[in-house]
C-alpha atoms as a PDB file:
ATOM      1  CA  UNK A   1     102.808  97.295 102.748  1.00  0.00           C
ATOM      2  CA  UNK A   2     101.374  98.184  99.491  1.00  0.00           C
ATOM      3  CA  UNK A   3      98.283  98.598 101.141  1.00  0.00           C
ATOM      4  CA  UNK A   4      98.725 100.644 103.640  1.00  0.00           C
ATOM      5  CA  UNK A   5     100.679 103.069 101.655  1.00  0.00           C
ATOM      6  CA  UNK A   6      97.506 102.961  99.557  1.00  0.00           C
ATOM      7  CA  UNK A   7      94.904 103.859 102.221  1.00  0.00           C
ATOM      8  CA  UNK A   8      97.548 106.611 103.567  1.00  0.00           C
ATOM      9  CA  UNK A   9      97.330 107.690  99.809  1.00  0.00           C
ATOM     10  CA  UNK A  10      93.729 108.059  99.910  1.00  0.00           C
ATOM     11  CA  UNK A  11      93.312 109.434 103.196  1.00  0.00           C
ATOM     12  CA  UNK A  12      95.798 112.262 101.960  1.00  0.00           C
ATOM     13  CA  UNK A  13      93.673 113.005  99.076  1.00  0.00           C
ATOM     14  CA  UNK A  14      90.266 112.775 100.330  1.00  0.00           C
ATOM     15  CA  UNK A  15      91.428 114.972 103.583  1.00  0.00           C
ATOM     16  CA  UNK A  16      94.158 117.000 102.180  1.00  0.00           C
ATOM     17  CA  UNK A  17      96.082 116.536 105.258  1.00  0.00           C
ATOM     18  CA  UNK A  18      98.667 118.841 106.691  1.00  0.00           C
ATOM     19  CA  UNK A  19     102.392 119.065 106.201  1.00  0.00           C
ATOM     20  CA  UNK A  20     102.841 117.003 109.128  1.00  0.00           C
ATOM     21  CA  UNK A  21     101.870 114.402 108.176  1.00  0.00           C
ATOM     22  CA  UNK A  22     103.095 114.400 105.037  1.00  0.00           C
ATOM     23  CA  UNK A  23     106.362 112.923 106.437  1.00  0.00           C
ATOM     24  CA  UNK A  24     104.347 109.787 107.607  1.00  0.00           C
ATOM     25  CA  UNK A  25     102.939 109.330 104.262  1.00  0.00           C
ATOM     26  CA  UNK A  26     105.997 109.979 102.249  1.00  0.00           C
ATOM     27  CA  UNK A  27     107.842 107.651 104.379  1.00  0.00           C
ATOM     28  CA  UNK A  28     105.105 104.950 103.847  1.00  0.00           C
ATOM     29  CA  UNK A  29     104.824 105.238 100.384  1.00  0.00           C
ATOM     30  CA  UNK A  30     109.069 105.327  99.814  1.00  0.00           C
ATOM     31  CA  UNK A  31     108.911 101.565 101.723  1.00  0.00           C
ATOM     32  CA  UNK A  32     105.829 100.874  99.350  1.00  0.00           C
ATOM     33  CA  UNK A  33     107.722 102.077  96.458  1.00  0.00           C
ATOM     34  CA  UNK A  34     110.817 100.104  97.150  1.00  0.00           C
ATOM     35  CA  UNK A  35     109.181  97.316  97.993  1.00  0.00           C
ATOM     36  CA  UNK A  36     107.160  96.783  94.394  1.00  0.00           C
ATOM     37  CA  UNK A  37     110.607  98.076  92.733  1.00  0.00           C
ATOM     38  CA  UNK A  38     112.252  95.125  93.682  1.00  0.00           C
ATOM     39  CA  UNK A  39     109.009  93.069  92.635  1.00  0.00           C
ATOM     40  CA  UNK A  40     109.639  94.027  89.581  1.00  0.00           C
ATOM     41  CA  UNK A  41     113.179  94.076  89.041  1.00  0.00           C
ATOM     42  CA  UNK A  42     112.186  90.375  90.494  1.00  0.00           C
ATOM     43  CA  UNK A  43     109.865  89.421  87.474  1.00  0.00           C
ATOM     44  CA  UNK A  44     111.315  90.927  85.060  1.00  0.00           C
ATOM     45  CA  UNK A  45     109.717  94.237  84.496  1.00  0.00           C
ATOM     46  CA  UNK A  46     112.587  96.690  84.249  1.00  0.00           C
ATOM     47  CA  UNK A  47     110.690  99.151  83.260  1.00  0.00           C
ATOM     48  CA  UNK A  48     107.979  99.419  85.600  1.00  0.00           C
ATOM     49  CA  UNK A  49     110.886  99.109  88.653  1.00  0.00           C
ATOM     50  CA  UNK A  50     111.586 102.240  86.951  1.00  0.00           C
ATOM     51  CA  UNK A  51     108.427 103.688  86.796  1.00  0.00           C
ATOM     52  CA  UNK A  52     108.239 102.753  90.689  1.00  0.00           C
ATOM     53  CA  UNK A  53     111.747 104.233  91.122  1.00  0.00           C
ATOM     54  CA  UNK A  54     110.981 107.778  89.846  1.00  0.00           C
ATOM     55  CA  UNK A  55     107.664 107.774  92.133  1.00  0.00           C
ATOM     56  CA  UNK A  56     110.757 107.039  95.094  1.00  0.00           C
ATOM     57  CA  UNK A  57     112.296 110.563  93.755  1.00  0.00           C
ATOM     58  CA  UNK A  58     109.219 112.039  93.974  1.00  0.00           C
ATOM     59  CA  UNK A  59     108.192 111.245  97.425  1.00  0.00           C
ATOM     60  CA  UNK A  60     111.384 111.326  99.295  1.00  0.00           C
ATOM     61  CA  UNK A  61     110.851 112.166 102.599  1.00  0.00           C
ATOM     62  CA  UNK A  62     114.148 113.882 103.329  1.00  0.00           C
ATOM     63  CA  UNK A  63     113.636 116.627 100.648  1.00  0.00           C
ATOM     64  CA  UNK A  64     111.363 120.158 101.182  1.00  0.00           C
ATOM     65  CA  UNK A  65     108.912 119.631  98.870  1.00  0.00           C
ATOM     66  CA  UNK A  66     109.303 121.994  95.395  1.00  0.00           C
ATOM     67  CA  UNK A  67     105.724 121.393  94.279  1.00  0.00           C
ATOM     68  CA  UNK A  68     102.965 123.253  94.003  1.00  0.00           C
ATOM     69  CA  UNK A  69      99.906 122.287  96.236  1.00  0.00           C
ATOM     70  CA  UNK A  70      98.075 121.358  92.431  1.00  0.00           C
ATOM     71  CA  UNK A  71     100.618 119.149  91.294  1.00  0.00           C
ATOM     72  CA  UNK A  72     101.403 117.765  95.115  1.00  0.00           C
ATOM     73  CA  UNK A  73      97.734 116.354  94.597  1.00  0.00           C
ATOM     74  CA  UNK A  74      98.134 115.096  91.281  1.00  0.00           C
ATOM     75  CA  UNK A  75     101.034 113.230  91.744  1.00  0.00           C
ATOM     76  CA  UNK A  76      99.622 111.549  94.697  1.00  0.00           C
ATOM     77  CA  UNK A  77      96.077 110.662  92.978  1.00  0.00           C
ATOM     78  CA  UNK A  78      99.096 109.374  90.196  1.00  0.00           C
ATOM     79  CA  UNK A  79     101.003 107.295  92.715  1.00  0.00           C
ATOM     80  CA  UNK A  80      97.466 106.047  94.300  1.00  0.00           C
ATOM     81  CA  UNK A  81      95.831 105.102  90.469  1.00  0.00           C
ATOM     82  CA  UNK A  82      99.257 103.062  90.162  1.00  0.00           C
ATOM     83  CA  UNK A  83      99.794 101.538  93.477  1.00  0.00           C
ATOM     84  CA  UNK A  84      96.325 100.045  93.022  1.00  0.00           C
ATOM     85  CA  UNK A  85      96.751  98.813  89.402  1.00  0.00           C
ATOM     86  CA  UNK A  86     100.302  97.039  90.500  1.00  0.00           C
ATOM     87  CA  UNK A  87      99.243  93.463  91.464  1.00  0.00           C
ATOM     88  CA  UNK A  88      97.830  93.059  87.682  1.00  0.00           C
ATOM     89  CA  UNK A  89     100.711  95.052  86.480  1.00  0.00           C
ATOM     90  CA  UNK A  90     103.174  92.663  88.778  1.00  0.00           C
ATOM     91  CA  UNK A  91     101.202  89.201  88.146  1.00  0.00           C
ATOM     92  CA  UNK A  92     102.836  86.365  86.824  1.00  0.00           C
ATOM     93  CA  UNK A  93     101.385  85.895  82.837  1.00  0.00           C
ATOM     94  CA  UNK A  94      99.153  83.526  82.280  1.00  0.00           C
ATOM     95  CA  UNK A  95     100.226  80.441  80.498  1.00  0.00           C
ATOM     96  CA  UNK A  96      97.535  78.335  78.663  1.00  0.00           C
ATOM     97  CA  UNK A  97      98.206  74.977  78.692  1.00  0.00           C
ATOM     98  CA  UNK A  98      98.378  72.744  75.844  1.00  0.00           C
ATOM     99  CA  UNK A  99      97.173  69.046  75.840  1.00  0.00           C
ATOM    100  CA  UNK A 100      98.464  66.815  73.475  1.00  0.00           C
ATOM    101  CA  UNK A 101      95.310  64.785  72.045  1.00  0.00           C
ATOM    102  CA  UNK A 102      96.105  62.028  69.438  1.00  0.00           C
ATOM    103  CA  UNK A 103      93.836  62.783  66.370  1.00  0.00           C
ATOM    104  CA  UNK A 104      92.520  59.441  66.181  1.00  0.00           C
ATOM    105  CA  UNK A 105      90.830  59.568  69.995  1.00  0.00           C
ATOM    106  CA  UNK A 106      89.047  63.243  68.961  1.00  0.00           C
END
């Protein structure tokens, strides 16, 4: 899902689309939002989940948008930049693993 909210992201801002279709892509990214919200309320990461939950009040569908066209496009090359950095922000950490090696055998 987070993918295709991603490429409907990109489309927007390479194409500046019209208002029309601003519904799909709001609706799309809300699911996409929710979606790695709950990933991260999931892993333990309450503060991305709320980092992902004020991008959800941003791109409501069911509101008229109050932005300007400038800040309409920022927020979405925002929400793109982030959507695309959240499988390293949402990966499990790496844990190195320790072998126990008697002295006398090194």
């Amino acid at each position: 899902m987070t993918v295709i909210a991603i490429a409907a992201l990109a489309i927007t801002v390479l194409f500046r689309l019209s208002s029309d279709s601003r519904m799909a892509v709001c609706i799309l990214v809300s699911v996409a939002t929710i979606t790695l919200a709950l990933r991260s309320l999931l892993t333990g990461k309450i503060v991305w989940a709320l980092l992902f939950l004020s991008v959800l009040g941003v791109f409501t569908p069911f509101q008229r948008p109050q932005f300007s066209n400038l800040l309409i496009s920022v927020l979405d090359m925002a929400t793109l930049a982030l959507f695309a950095a959240s499988p390293m922000i949402l990966r499990k950490p790496i844990r190195p693993v320790v072998v126990n090696v008697p002295l006398e055998k090194l």
